[in-house]
Structures are given as structure tokens and as C-alpha cells.
C-alpha atoms as a PDB file:
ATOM      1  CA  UNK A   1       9.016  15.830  46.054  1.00  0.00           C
ATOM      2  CA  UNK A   2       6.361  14.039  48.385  1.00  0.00           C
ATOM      3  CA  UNK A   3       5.499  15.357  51.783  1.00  0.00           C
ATOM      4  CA  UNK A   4       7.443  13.802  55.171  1.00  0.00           C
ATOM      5  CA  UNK A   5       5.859  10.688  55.914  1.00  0.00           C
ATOM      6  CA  UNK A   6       3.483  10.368  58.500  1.00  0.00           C
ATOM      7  CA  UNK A   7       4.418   9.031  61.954  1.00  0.00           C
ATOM      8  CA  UNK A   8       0.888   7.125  62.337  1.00  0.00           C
ATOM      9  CA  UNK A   9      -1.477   5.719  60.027  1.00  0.00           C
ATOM     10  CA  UNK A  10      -4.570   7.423  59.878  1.00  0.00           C
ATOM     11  CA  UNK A  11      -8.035   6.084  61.336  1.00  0.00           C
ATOM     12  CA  UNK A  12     -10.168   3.555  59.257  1.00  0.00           C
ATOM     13  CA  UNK A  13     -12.556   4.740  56.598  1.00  0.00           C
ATOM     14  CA  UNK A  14     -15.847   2.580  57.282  1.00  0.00           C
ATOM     15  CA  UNK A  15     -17.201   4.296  54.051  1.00  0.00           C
ATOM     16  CA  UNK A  16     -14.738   4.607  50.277  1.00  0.00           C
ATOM     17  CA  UNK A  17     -12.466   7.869  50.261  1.00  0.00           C
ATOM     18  CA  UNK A  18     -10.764   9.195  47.232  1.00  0.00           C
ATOM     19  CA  UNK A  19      -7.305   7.968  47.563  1.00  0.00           C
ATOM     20  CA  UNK A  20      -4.885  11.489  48.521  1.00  0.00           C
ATOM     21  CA  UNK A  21      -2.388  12.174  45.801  1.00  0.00           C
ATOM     22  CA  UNK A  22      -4.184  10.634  42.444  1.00  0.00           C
ATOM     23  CA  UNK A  23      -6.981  12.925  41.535  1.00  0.00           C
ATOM     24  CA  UNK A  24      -4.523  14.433  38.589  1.00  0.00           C
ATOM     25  CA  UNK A  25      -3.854  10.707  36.682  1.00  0.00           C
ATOM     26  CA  UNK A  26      -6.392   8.218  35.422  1.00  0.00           C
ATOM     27  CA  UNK A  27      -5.980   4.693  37.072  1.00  0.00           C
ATOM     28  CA  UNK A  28      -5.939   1.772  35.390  1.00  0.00           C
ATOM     29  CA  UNK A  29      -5.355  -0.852  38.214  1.00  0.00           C
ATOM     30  CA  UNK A  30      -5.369  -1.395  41.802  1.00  0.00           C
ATOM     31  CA  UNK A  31      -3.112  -3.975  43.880  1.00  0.00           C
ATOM     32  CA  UNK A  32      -3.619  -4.089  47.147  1.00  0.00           C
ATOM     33  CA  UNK A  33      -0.721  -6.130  49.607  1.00  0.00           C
ATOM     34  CA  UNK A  34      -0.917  -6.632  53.992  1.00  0.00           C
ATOM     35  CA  UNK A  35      -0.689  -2.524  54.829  1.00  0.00           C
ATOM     36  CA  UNK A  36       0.131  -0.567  51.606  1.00  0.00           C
ATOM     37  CA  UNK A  37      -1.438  -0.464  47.806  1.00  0.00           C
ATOM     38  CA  UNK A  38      -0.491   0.047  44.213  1.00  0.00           C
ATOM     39  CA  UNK A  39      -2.089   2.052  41.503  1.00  0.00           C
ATOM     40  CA  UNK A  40      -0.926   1.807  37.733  1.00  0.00           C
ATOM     41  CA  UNK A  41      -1.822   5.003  36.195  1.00  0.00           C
ATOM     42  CA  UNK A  42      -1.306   6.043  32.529  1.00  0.00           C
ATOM     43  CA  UNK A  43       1.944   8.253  34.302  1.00  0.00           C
ATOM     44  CA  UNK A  44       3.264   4.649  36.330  1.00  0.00           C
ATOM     45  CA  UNK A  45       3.017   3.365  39.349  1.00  0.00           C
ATOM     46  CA  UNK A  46       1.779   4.947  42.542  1.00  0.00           C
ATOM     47  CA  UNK A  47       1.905   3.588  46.196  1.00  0.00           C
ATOM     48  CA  UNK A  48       0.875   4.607  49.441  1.00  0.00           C
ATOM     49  CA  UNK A  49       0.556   2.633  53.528  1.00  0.00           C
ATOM     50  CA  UNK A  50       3.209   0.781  55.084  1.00  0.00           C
ATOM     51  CA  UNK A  51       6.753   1.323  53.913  1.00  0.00           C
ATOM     52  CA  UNK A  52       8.706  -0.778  56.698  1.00  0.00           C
ATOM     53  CA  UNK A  53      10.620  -2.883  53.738  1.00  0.00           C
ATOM     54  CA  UNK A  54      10.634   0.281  51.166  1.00  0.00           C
ATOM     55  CA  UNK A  55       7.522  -1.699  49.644  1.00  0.00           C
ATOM     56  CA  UNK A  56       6.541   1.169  48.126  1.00  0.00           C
ATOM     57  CA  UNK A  57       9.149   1.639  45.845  1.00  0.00           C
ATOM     58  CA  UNK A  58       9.828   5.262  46.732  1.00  0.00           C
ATOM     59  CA  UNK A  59      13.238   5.575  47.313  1.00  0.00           C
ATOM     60  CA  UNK A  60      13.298   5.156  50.973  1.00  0.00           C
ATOM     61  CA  UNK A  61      12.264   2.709  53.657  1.00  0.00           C
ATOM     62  CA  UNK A  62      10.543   3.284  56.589  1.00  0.00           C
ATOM     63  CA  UNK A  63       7.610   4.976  57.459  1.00  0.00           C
ATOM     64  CA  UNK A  64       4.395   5.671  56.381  1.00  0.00           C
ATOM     65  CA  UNK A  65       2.697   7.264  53.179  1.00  0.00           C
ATOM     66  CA  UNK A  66      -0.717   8.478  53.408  1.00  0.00           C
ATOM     67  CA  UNK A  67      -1.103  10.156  50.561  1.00  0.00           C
ATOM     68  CA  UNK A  68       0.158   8.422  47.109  1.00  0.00           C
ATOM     69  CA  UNK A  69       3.677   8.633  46.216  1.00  0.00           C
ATOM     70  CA  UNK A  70       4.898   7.914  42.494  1.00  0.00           C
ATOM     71  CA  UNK A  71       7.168   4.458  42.677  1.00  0.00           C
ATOM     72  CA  UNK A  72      10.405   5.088  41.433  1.00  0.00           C
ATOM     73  CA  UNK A  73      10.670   2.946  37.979  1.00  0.00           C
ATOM     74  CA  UNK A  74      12.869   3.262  34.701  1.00  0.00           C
ATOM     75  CA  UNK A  75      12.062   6.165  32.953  1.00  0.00           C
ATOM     76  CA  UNK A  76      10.299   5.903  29.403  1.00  0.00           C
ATOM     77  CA  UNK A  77       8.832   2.381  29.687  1.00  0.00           C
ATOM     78  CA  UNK A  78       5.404   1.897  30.721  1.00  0.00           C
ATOM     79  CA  UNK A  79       4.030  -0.035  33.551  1.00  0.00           C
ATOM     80  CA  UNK A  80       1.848  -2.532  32.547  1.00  0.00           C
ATOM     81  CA  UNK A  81       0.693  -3.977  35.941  1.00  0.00           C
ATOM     82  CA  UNK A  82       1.536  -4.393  39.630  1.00  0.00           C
ATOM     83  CA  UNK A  83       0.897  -6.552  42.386  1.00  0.00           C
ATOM     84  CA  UNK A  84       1.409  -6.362  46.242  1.00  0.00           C
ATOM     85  CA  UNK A  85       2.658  -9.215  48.413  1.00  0.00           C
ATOM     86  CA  UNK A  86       2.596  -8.706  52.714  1.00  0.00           C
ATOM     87  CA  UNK A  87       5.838  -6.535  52.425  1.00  0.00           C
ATOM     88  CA  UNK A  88       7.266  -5.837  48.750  1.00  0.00           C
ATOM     89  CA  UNK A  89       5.831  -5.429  45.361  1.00  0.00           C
ATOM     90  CA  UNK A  90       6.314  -6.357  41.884  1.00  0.00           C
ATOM     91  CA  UNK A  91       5.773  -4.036  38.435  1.00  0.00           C
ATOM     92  CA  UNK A  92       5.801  -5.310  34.951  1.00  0.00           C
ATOM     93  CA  UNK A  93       7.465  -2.948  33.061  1.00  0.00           C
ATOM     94  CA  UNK A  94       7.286  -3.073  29.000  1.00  0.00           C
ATOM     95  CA  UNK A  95       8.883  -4.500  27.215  1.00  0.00           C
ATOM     96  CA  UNK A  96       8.060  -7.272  30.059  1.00  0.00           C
ATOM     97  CA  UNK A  97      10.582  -6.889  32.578  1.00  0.00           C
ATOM     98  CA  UNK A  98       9.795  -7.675  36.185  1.00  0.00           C
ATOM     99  CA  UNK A  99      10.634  -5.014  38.602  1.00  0.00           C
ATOM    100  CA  UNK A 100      10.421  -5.335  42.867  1.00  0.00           C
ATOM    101  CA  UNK A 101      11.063  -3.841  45.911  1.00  0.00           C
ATOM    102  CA  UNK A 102      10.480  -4.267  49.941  1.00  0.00           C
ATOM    103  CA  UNK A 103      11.359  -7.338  51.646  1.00  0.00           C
ATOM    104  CA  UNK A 104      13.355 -10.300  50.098  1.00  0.00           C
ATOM    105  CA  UNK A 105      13.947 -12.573  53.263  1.00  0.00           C
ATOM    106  CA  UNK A 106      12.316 -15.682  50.925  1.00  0.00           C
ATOM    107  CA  UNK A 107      13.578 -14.328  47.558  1.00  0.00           C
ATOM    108  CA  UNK A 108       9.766 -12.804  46.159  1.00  0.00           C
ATOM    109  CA  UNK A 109      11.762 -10.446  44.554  1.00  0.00           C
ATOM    110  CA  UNK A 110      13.599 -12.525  42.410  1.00  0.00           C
ATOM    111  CA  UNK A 111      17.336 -11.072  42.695  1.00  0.00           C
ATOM    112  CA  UNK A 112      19.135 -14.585  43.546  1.00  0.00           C
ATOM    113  CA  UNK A 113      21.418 -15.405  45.884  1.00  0.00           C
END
């Protein structure tokens, strides 16, 4: 289970940090939306910063994750990519099915009406 969330972001890093939270997984790609990112790992998806919209995928929403939490996706099927809009994010998910979550005032996420 991942720690509470954080009540305030932490200060800026003016020089790259090792990302909390993925130094057991290998990366395969980065996604980065307005305040949060997305790593696909060999293990899925991964997301940490602003969860206002449950952007992150994590079960919840609100808050803030400083540390990489592990996005809550079908089990057994393998994430082939993400991406990261201002406040929700999308996962392709084999066989090729499009997954979301966070914010869906405009319909990013693709569930209709």
C-alpha cells in the first residue's frame, strides 16, 4: 500500500533526481502531463504529482503523490504506453485497449455521454 499523500508538493529540483518509488523496475517510457507523470515499467504503469482529478490512476482522487504509485490497471495484460494530458491520462493496454482516468469535463477519456 503507498504512503499518505503529501499535503504540499515538494520544492523544485534545478538539477535531475531519481524519481522516489521506481528504483526496483526498469522503465521503459516517460509521459509527462500539467503537474503529474507516467512511467511504463516492465511491472505497468506508475504515476506520481498532482492527483486533483484521480489522474494518477491510483484509486483515489485528491492529493498529492511524491513518490511513484503503481496505476491501478487490469491485471495480466501489459501496458504498452501512456500519455498525460493537463488533468487525466491514457494507457494502452494489450491487446490494444485504451484505458483513462482524471478529468472528463470535454470527454478525453473517451467514456461517451
Amino acid at each position: 500500500s503507498a504512503p499518505p499523500a503529501a499535503s504540499n508538493p515538494p520544492p523544485p529540483a534545478h538539477i535531475p533526481m531519481a524519481v522516489q518509488g521506481l528504483s526496483e523496475v526498469r522503465v521503459l517510457a516517460v509521459a509527462a502531463g500539467l503537474c503529474h507523470s507516467l512511467a511504463v515499467t516492465c511491472d505497468g504503469a506508475f504515476a506520481w504529482g498532482d492527483n486533483c482529478d484521480g489522474q494518477l490512476g491510483a484509486g483515489a482522487r485528491g492529493g498529492f503523490e511524491a513518490a511513484a504509485v503503481r496505476v491501478l490497471l487490469p491485471p495480466r495484460r501489459r501496458v504498452l504506453a501512456a500519455a498525460a494530458g493537463s488533468t487525466h491520462s491514457l494507457f494502452i493496454v494489450s491487446p490494444g485497449d485504451i484505458w483513462g482516468a482524471g478529468r472528463n469535463a470535454h470527454g478525453p477519456l473517451g467514456l461517451g455521454a
